[in-house]
Every structure is written in structure tokens, then in C-alpha cells.
C-alpha atoms as a PDB file:
ATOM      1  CA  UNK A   1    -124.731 -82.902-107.997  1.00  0.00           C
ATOM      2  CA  UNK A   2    -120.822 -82.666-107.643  1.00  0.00           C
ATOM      3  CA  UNK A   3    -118.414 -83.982-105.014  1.00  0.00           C
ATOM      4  CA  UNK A   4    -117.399 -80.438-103.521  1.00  0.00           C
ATOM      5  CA  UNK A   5    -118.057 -79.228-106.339  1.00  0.00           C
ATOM      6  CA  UNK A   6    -116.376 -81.599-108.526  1.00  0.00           C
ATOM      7  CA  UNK A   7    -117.605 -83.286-111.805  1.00  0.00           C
ATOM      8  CA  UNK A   8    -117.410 -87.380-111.987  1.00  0.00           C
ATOM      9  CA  UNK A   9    -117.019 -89.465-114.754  1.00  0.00           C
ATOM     10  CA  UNK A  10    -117.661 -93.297-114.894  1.00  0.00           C
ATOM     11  CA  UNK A  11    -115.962 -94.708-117.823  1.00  0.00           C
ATOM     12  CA  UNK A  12    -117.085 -98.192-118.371  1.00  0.00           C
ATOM     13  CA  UNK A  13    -120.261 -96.987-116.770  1.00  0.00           C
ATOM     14  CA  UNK A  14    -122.834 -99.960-117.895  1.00  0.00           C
ATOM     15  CA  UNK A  15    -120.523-103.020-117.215  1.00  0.00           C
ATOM     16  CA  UNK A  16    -120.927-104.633-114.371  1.00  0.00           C
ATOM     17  CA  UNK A  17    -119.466-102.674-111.825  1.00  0.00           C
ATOM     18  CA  UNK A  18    -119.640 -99.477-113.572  1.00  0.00           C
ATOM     19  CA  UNK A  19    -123.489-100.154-113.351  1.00  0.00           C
ATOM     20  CA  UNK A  20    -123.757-100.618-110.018  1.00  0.00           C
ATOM     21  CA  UNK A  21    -121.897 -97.463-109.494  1.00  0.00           C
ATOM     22  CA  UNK A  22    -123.468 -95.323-111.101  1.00  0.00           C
ATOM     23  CA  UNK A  23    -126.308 -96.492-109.069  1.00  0.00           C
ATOM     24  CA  UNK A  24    -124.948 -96.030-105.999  1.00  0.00           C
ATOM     25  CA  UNK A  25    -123.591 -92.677-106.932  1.00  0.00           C
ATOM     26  CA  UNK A  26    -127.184 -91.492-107.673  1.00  0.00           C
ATOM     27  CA  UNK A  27    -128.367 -93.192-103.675  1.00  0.00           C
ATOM     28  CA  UNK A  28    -126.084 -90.508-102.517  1.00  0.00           C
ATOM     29  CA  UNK A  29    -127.217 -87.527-104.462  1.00  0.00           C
ATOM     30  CA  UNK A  30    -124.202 -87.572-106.628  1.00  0.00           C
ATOM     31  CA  UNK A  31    -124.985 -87.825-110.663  1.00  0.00           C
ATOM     32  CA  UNK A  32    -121.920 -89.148-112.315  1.00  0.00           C
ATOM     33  CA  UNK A  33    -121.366 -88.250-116.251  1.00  0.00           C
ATOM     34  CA  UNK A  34    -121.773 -92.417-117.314  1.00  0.00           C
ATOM     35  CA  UNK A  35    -119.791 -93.510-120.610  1.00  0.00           C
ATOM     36  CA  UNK A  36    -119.413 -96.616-122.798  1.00  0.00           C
ATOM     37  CA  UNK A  37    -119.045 -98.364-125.695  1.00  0.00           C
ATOM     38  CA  UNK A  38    -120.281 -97.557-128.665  1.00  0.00           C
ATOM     39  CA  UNK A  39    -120.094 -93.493-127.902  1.00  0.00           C
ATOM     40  CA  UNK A  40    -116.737 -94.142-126.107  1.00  0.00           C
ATOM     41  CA  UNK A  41    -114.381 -95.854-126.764  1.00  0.00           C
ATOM     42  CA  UNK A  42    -111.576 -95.870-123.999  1.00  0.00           C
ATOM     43  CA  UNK A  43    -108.659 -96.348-126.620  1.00  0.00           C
ATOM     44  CA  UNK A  44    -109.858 -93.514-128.789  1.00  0.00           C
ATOM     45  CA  UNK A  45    -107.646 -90.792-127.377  1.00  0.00           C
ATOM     46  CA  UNK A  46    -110.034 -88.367-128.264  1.00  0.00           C
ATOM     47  CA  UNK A  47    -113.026 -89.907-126.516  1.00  0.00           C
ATOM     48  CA  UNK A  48    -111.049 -89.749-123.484  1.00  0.00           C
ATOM     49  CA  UNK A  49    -109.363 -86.282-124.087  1.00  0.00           C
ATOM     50  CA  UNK A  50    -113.149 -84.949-123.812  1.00  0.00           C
ATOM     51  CA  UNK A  51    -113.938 -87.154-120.684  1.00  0.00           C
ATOM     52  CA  UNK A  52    -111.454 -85.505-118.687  1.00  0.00           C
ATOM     53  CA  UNK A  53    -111.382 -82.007-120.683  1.00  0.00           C
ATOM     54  CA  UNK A  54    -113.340 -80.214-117.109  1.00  0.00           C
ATOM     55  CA  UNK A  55    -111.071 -82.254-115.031  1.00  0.00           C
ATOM     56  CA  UNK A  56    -112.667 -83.751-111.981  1.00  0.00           C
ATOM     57  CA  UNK A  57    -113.179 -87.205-110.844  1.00  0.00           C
ATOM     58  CA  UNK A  58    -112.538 -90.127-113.285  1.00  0.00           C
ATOM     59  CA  UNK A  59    -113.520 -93.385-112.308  1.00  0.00           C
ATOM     60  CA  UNK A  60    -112.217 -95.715-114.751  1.00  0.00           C
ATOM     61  CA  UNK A  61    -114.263 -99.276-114.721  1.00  0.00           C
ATOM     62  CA  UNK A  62    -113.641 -99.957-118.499  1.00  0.00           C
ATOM     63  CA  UNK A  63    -111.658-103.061-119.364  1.00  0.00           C
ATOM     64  CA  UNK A  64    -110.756-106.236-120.994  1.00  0.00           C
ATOM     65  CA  UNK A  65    -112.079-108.800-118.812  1.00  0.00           C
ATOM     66  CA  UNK A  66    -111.832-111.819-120.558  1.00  0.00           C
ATOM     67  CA  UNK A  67    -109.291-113.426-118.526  1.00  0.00           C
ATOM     68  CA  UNK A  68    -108.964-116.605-120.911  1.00  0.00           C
ATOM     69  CA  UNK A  69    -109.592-114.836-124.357  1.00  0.00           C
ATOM     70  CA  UNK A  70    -106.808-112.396-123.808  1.00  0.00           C
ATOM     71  CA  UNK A  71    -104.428-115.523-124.024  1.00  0.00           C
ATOM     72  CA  UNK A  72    -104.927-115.466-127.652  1.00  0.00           C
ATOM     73  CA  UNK A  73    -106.377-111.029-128.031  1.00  0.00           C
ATOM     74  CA  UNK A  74    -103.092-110.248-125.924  1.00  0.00           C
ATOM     75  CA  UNK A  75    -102.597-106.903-128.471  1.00  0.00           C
ATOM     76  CA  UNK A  76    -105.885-105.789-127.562  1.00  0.00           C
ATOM     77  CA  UNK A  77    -105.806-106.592-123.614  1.00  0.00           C
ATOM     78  CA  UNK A  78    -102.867-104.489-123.630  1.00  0.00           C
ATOM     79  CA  UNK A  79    -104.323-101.669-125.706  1.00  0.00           C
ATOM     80  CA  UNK A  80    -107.187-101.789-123.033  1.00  0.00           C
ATOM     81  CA  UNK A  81    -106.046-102.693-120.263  1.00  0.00           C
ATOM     82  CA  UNK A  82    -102.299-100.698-120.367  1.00  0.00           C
ATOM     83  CA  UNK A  83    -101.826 -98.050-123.279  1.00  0.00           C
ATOM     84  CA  UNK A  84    -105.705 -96.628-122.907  1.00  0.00           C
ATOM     85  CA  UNK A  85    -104.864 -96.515-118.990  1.00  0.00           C
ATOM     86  CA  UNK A  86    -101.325 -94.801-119.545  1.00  0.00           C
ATOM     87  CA  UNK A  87    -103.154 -92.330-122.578  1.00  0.00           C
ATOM     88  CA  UNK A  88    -105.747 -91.650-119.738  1.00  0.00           C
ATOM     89  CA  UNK A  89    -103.378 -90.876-116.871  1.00  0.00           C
ATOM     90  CA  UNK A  90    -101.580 -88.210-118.589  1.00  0.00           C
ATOM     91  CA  UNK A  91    -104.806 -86.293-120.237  1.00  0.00           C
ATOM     92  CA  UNK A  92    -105.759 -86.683-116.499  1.00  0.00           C
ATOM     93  CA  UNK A  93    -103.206 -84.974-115.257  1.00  0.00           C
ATOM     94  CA  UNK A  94    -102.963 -81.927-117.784  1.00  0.00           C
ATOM     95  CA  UNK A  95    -106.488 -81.372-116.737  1.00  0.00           C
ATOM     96  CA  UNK A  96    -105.533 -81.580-113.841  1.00  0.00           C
ATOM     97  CA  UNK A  97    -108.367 -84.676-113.085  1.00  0.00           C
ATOM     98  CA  UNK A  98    -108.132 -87.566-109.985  1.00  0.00           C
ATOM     99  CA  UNK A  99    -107.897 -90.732-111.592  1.00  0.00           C
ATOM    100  CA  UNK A 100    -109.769 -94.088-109.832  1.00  0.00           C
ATOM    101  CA  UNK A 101    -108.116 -97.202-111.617  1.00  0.00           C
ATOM    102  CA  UNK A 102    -109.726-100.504-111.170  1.00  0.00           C
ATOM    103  CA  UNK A 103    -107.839-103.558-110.837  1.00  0.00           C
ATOM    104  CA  UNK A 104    -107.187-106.770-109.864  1.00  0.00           C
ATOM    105  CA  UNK A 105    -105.605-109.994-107.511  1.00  0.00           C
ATOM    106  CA  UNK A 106    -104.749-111.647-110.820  1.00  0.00           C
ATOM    107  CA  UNK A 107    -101.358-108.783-110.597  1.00  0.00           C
ATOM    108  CA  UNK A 108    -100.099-111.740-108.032  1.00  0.00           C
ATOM    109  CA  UNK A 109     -98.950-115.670-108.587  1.00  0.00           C
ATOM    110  CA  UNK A 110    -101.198-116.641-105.676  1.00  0.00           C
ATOM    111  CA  UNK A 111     -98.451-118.538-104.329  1.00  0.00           C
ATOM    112  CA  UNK A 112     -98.107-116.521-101.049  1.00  0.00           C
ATOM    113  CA  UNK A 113     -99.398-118.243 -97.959  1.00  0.00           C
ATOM    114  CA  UNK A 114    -101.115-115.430 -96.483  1.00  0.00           C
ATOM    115  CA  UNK A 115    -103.831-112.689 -97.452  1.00  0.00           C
ATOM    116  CA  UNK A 116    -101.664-110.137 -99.859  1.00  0.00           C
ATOM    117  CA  UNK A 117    -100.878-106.503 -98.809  1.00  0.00           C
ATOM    118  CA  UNK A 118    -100.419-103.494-101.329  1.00  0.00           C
ATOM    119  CA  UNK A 119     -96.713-103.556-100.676  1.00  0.00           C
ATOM    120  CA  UNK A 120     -96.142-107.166-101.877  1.00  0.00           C
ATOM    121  CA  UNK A 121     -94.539-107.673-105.286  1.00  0.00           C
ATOM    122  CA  UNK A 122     -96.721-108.472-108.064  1.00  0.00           C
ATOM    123  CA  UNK A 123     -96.033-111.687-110.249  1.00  0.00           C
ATOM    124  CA  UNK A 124     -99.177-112.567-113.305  1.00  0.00           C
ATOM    125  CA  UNK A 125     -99.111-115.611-114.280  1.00  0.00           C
ATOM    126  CA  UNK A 126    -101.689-114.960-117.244  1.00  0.00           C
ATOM    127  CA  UNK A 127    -101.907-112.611-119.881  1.00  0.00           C
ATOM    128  CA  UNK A 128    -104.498-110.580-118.088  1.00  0.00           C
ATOM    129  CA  UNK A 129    -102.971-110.357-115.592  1.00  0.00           C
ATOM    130  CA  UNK A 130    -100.212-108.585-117.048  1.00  0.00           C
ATOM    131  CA  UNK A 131    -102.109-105.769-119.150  1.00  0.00           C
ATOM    132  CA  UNK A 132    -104.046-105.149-115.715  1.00  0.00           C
ATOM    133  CA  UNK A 133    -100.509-104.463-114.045  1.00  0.00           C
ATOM    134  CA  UNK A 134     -98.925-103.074-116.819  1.00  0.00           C
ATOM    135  CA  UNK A 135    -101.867-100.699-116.594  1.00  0.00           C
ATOM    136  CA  UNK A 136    -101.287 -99.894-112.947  1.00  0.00           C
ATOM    137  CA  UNK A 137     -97.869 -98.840-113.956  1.00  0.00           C
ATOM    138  CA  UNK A 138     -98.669 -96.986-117.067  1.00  0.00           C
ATOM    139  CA  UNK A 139    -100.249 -95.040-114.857  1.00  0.00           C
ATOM    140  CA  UNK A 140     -98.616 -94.000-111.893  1.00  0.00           C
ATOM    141  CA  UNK A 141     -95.524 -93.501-114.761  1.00  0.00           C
ATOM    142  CA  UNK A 142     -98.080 -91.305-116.316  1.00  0.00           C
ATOM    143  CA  UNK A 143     -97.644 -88.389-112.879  1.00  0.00           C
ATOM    144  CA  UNK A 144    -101.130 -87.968-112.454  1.00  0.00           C
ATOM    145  CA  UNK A 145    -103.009 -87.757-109.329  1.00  0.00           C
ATOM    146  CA  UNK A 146    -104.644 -91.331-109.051  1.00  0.00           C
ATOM    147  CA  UNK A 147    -105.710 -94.361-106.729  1.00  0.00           C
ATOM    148  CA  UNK A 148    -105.649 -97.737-107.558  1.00  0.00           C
ATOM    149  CA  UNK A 149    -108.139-100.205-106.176  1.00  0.00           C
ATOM    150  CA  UNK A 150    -107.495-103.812-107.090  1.00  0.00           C
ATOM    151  CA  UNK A 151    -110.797-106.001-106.357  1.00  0.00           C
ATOM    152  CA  UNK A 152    -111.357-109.650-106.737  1.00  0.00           C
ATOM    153  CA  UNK A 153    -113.704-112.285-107.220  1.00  0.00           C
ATOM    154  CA  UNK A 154    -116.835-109.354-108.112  1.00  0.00           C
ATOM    155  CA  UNK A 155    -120.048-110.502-109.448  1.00  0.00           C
ATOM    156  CA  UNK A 156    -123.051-108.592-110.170  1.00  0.00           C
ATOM    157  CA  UNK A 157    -126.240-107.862-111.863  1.00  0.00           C
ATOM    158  CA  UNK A 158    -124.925-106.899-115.212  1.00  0.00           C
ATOM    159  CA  UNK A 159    -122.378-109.491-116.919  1.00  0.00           C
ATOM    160  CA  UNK A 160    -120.943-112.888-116.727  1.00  0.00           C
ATOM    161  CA  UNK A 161    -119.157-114.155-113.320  1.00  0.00           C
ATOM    162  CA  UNK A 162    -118.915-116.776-111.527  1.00  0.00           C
ATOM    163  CA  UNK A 163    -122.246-117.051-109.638  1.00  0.00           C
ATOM    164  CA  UNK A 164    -124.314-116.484-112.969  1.00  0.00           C
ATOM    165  CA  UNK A 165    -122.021-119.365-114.744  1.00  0.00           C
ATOM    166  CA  UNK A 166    -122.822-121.240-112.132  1.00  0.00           C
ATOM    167  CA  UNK A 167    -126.660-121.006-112.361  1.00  0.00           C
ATOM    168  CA  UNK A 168    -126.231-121.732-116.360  1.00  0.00           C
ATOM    169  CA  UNK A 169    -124.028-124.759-115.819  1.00  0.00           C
ATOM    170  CA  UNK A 170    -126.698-125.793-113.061  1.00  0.00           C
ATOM    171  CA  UNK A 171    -129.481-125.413-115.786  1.00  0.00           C
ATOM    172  CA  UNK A 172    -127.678-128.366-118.226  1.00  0.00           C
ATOM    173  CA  UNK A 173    -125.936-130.746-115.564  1.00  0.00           C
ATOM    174  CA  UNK A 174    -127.163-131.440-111.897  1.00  0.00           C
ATOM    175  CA  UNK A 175    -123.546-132.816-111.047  1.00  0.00           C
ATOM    176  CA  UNK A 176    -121.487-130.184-111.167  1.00  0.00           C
ATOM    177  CA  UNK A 177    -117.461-130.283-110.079  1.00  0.00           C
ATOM    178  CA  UNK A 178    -115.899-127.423-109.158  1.00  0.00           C
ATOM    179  CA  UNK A 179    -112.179-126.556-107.896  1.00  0.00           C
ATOM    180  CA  UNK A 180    -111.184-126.483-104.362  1.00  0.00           C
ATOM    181  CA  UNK A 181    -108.067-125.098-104.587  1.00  0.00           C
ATOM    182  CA  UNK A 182    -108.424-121.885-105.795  1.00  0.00           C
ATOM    183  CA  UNK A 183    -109.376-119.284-102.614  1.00  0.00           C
ATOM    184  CA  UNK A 184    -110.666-115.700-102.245  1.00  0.00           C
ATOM    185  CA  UNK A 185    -113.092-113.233-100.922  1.00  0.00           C
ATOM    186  CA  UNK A 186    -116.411-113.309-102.980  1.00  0.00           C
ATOM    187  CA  UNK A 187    -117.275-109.491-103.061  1.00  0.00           C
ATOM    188  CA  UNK A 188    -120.108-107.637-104.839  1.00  0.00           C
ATOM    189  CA  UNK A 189    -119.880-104.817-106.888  1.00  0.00           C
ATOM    190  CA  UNK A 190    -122.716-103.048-105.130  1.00  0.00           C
ATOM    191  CA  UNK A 191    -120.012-103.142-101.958  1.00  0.00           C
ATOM    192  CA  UNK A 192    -117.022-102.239-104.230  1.00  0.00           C
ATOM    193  CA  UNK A 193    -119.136 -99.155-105.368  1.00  0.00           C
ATOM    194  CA  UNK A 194    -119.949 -97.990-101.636  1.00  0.00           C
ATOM    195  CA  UNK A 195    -116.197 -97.920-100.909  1.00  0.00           C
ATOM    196  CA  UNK A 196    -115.424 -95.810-104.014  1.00  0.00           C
ATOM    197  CA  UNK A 197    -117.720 -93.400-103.230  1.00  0.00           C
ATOM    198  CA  UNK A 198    -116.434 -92.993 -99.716  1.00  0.00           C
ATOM    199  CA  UNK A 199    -113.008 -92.841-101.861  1.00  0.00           C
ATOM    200  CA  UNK A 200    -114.863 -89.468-103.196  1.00  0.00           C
ATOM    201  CA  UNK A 201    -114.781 -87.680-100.471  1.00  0.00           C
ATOM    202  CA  UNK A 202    -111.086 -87.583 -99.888  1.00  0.00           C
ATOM    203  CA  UNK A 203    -109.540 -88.651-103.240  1.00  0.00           C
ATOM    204  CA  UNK A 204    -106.480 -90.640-101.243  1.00  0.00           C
ATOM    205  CA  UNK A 205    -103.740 -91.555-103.571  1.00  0.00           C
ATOM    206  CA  UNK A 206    -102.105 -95.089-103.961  1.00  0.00           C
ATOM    207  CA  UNK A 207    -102.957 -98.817-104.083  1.00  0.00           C
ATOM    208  CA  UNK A 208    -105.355 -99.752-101.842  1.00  0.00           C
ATOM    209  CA  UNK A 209    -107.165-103.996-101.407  1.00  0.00           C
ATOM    210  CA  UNK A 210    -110.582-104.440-101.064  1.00  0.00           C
ATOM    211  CA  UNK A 211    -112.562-107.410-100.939  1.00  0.00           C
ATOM    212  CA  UNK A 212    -115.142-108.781 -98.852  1.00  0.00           C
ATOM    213  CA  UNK A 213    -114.046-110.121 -95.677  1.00  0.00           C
ATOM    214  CA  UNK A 214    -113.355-114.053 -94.550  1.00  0.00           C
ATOM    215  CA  UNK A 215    -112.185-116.112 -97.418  1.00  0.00           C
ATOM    216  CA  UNK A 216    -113.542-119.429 -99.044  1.00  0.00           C
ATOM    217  CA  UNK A 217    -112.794-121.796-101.892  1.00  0.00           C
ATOM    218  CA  UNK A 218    -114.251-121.899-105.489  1.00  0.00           C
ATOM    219  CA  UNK A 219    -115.907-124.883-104.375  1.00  0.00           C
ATOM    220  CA  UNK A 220    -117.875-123.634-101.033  1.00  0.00           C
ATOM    221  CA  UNK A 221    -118.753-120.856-102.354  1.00  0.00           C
ATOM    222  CA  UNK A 222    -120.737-123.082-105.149  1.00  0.00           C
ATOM    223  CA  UNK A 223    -122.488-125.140-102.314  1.00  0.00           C
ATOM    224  CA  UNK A 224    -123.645-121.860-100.099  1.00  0.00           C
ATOM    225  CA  UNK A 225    -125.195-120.735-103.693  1.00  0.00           C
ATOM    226  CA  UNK A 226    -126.673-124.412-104.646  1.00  0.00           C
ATOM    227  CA  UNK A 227    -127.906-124.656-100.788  1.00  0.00           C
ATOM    228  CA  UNK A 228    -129.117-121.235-100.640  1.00  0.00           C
ATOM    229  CA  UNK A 229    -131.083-121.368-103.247  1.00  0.00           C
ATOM    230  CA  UNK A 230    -132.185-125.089-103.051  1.00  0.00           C
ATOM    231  CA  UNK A 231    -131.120-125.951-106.429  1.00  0.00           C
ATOM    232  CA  UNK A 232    -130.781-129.627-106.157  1.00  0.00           C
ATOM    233  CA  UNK A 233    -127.643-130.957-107.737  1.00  0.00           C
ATOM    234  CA  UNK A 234    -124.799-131.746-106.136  1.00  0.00           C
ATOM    235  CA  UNK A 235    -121.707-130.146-106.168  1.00  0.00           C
ATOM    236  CA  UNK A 236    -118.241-131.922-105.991  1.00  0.00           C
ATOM    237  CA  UNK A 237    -114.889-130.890-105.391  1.00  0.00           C
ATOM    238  CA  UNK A 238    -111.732-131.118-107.980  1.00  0.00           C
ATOM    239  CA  UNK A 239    -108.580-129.353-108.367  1.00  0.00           C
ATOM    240  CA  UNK A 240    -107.678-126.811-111.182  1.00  0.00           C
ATOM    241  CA  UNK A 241    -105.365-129.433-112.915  1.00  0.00           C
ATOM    242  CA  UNK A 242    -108.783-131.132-113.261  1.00  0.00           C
ATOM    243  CA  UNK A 243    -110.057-128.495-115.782  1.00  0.00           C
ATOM    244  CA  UNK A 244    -107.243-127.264-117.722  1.00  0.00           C
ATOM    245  CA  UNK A 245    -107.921-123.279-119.140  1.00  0.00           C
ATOM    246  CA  UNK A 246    -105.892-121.062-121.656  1.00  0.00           C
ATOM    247  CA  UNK A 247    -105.114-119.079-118.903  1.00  0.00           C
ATOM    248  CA  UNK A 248    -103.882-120.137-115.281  1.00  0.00           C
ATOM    249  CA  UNK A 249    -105.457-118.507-112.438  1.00  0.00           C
ATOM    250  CA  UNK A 250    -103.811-117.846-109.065  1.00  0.00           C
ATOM    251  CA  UNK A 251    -104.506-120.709-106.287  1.00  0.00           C
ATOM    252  CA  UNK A 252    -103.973-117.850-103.423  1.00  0.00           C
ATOM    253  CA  UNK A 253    -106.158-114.467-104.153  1.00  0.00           C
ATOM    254  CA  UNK A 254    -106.805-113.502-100.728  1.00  0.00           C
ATOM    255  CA  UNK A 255    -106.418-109.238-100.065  1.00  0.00           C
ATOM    256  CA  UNK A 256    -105.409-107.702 -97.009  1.00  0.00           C
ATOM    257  CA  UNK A 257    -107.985-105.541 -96.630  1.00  0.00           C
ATOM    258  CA  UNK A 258    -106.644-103.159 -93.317  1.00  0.00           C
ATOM    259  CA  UNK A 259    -105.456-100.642 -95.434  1.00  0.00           C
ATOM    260  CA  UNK A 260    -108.554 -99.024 -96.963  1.00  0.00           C
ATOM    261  CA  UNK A 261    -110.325 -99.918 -94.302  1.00  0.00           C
ATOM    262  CA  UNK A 262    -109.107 -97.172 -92.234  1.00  0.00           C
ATOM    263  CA  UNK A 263    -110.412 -95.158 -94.694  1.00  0.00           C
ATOM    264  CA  UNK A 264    -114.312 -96.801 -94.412  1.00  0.00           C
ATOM    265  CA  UNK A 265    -116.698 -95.182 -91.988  1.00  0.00           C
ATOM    266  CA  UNK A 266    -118.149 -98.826 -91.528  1.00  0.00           C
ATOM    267  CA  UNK A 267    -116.451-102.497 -91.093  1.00  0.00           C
ATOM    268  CA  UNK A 268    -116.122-104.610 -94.415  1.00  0.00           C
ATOM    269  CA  UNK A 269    -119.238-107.099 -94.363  1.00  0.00           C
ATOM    270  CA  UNK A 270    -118.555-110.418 -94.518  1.00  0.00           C
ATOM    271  CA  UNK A 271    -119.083-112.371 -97.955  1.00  0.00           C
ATOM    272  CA  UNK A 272    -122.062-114.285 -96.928  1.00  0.00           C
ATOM    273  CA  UNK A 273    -124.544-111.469 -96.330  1.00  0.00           C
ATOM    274  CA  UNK A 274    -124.004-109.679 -99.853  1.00  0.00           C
ATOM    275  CA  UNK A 275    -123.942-113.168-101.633  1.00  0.00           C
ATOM    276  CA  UNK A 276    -127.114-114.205 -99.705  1.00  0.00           C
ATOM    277  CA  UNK A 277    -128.832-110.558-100.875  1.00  0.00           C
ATOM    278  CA  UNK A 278    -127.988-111.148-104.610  1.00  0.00           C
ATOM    279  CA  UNK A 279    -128.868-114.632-104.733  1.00  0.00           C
ATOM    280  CA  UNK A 280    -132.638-113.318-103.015  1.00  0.00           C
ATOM    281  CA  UNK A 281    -131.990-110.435-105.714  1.00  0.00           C
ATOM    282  CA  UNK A 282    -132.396-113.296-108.492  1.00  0.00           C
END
């Protein structure tokens, strides 16, 4: 089944938010044309080329997510994350297709003191970070009609994050330290996929937060996962300078969410009750 009528296209469609999507899209009678990798390949301009050949609704969840290896596989975060987007968003718009970029709070320094709205200036501070913005650009340069939707802190069924790092750590060591200064919304992909597909209906255009609401530090959000699922180790507190990475992370990565929720027929949840489903989910 079509939106109005309207084909949709998941590329990136068995990672982990691509996955739940597709799901989700399915709940709602809606049967979304799913590609990956091997048969596509996002930076194979023909691959794409046929994605959006019908026009439509493209939903692009395909990236380079490896925020520390793309310190040292910058070329290829950029051909990912930037030049495939850019390739995409003008095929897109000679066929005349919507584009639906994800992205991410790693565009900012995290220095602000507050939650950040769409209209503040985006600073990286990593390589990732860059491709991911140069990618936003790339494609709003490109002309094509498109929305971006920059997420943050996701986890899910399907690939690494931080809550299933945290179980495998857990597994090896029953101390555990884990940084308190670096704060954000803890948001599942299963609720990032419900907003998109309200997104559907409308197809608005622009740069629009969404995370889950409240806010909470690297380290609490370990303890609610170590209490709610009675693991028994404990779980300390350090700062990032403690664990030194390739790449640096922002401190601050708190959305504004007001935006895009006027667009929501229902209030953003809270992160505790998604967190507490998935963690019941495992």
C-alpha cells in the first residue's frame, strides 16, 4: 500500500533504524520498497538512480556510523555520509521524489547550555560529525524537495549502541565506569520510526529535532539499565577525559524537540518508558 498513492523507499532498510521502520511502516498498512547492502549500494549512483526512478518517498537511513572509525575512514564517511547524500538529492529531485535525510546531534560542539533548536549553528567536533553535516548541506544545495531529521542517542534491536555495549561490557567486568558528563535524550528507533511515518502524511520540508523527552547523563542512564534489569555490578561515574577516544563527542546533545512536535498527533514519551520496553524486549 502507498501513502496517497505514493511509493516509499527505505534505503538502509535492515540497519537498525531502517529495521524498525520498515516494521512500523507495515503496522500501518504501508509496505515500503526495503534496500541494502549487498544489492545496494548507496554510493553506486546507479543503485540509487533506480531507487528513486518512480519518484515517491525516499527515506534515507543508510550511513557511516562508526563515529570513532571514521577518524581514520574519513574518505569513505564522506563518500557515505555527504557525496552519496548530495548524488541522491539531485536524482531525487529530477524524479521529482521527497527526500527523508537522517541525521544527527553530533552536527553541534555540545557546548551550548541549553537543549539545541534547528536554527542554531552547527559546529562538529569529530569527523562524523562533519560528513553527517556536510551531508545535510549537500543536500538542501542539491534543490530537491527534502526533510531533515537529526536524532540522537538511538538504540535498537538490530546493531551496536550503547545499551547493547553496555550489556557486553557487563558480561566481562561487574565494575563498570561510565561518563557523567556527556547528556542527552535516550530515544528508540521504534519511536523515531512512528514520527517518520506521521512525517508521511504531509511530507513537511526542513530540519526538524527529535528525541525522546527529559534528558539524562551517560552515566544514569547505565544505572536505570543495570537496576532495571537487576544485573548486579555496580556502576561508577567518570568524566570523558577519563576514557580518551579517536573521536570527541559533544558534552551537551540535548534537542529542542517543540518544533516537530507540532507536527505529532501525540506528546513525545518520555525516555524511561521506551528504554524500560526494550530492556523487557531483551
Amino acid at each position: 500500500m502507498l501513502v496517497n498513492g505514493t511509493k516509499i523507499v527505505i534505503l538502509g532498510g535492515r540497519g537498525m533504524l531502517g529495521s524498525d521502520l520498515a516494521r512500523t511502516c507495515r503496522r500501518r498498512g504501508l509496505e515500503p520498497v526495503v534496500l541494502d547492502l549487498p544489492q545496494f549500494d548507496i554510493t553506486n549512483a546507479e543503485h540509487v538512480r533506480q531507487a528513486v526512478a518512480d519518484g515517491g518517498i525516499v527515506i534515507n537511513c543508510a550511513a557511516y556510523t562508526d563515529v570513532d572509525g571514521a577518524e581514520c575512514e574519513a574518505e569513505l564517511a564522506r563518500r557515505v555520509n555527504a557525496e552519496a547524500v548530495g548524488r541522491l538529492g539531485a536524482l531525487a529531485r529530477r524524479a521529482d521524489a521527497w527526500v527523508l535525510y537522517l541525521s544527527t546531534d553530533f552536527v553541534f560542539d555540545g557546548r551550548l547550555d541549553r537543549p539545541y533548536v534547528e536554527t542554531d549553528p552547527p559546529n562538529p567536533i569529530n569527523v562524523y560529525g562533519k560528513s553527517k553535516l556536510a551531508g545535510e548541506r549537500l543536500l538542501a544545495q542539491s534543490g530537491c524537495q527534502h526533510c531533515i531529521l537529526r536524532v540522537e542517542w538511538t538504540y535498537g534491536a538490530a546493531g551496536n549502541n550503547f545499551v547493547t555495549k553496555l550489556l557486553q561490557r557487563a558480561k566481562a567486568d561487574k565494575m563498570l565506569k561510565v561518563v557523567d558528563d556527556q547528556v542527552g535524550s535516550p530515544t528508540a528507533t521504534i519511536e523515531v520510526s512512528k514520527a517518520i511515518c506521521e512525517l508521511l502524511k504531509n511530507r513537511p520540508e526542513g530540519i526538524f529535532h527529535f528525541a525522546a523527552t527529559g534528558c539524562v547523563s551517560r552515566y544514569g542512564m547505565a544505572r536505570f539499565i543495570a537496576d532495571k534489569l537487576s544485573m548486579g555490578i555496580d556502576v561508577a561515574p567518570c568524566r570523558s577525559g577519563d576514557f580518551p577516544s579517536p573521536a570527541a563527542r559533544p558534552l551537551n546533545s540535548r534537542f529542542d524537540c517543540s518544533r516537530i512536535q507540532r507536527l505529532l498527533s501525540e506528546p513525545i514519551e518520555a525516555w524511561q518508558g521506551p528504554l524500560e520496553r526494550f530492556l523487557r524486549q531483551l
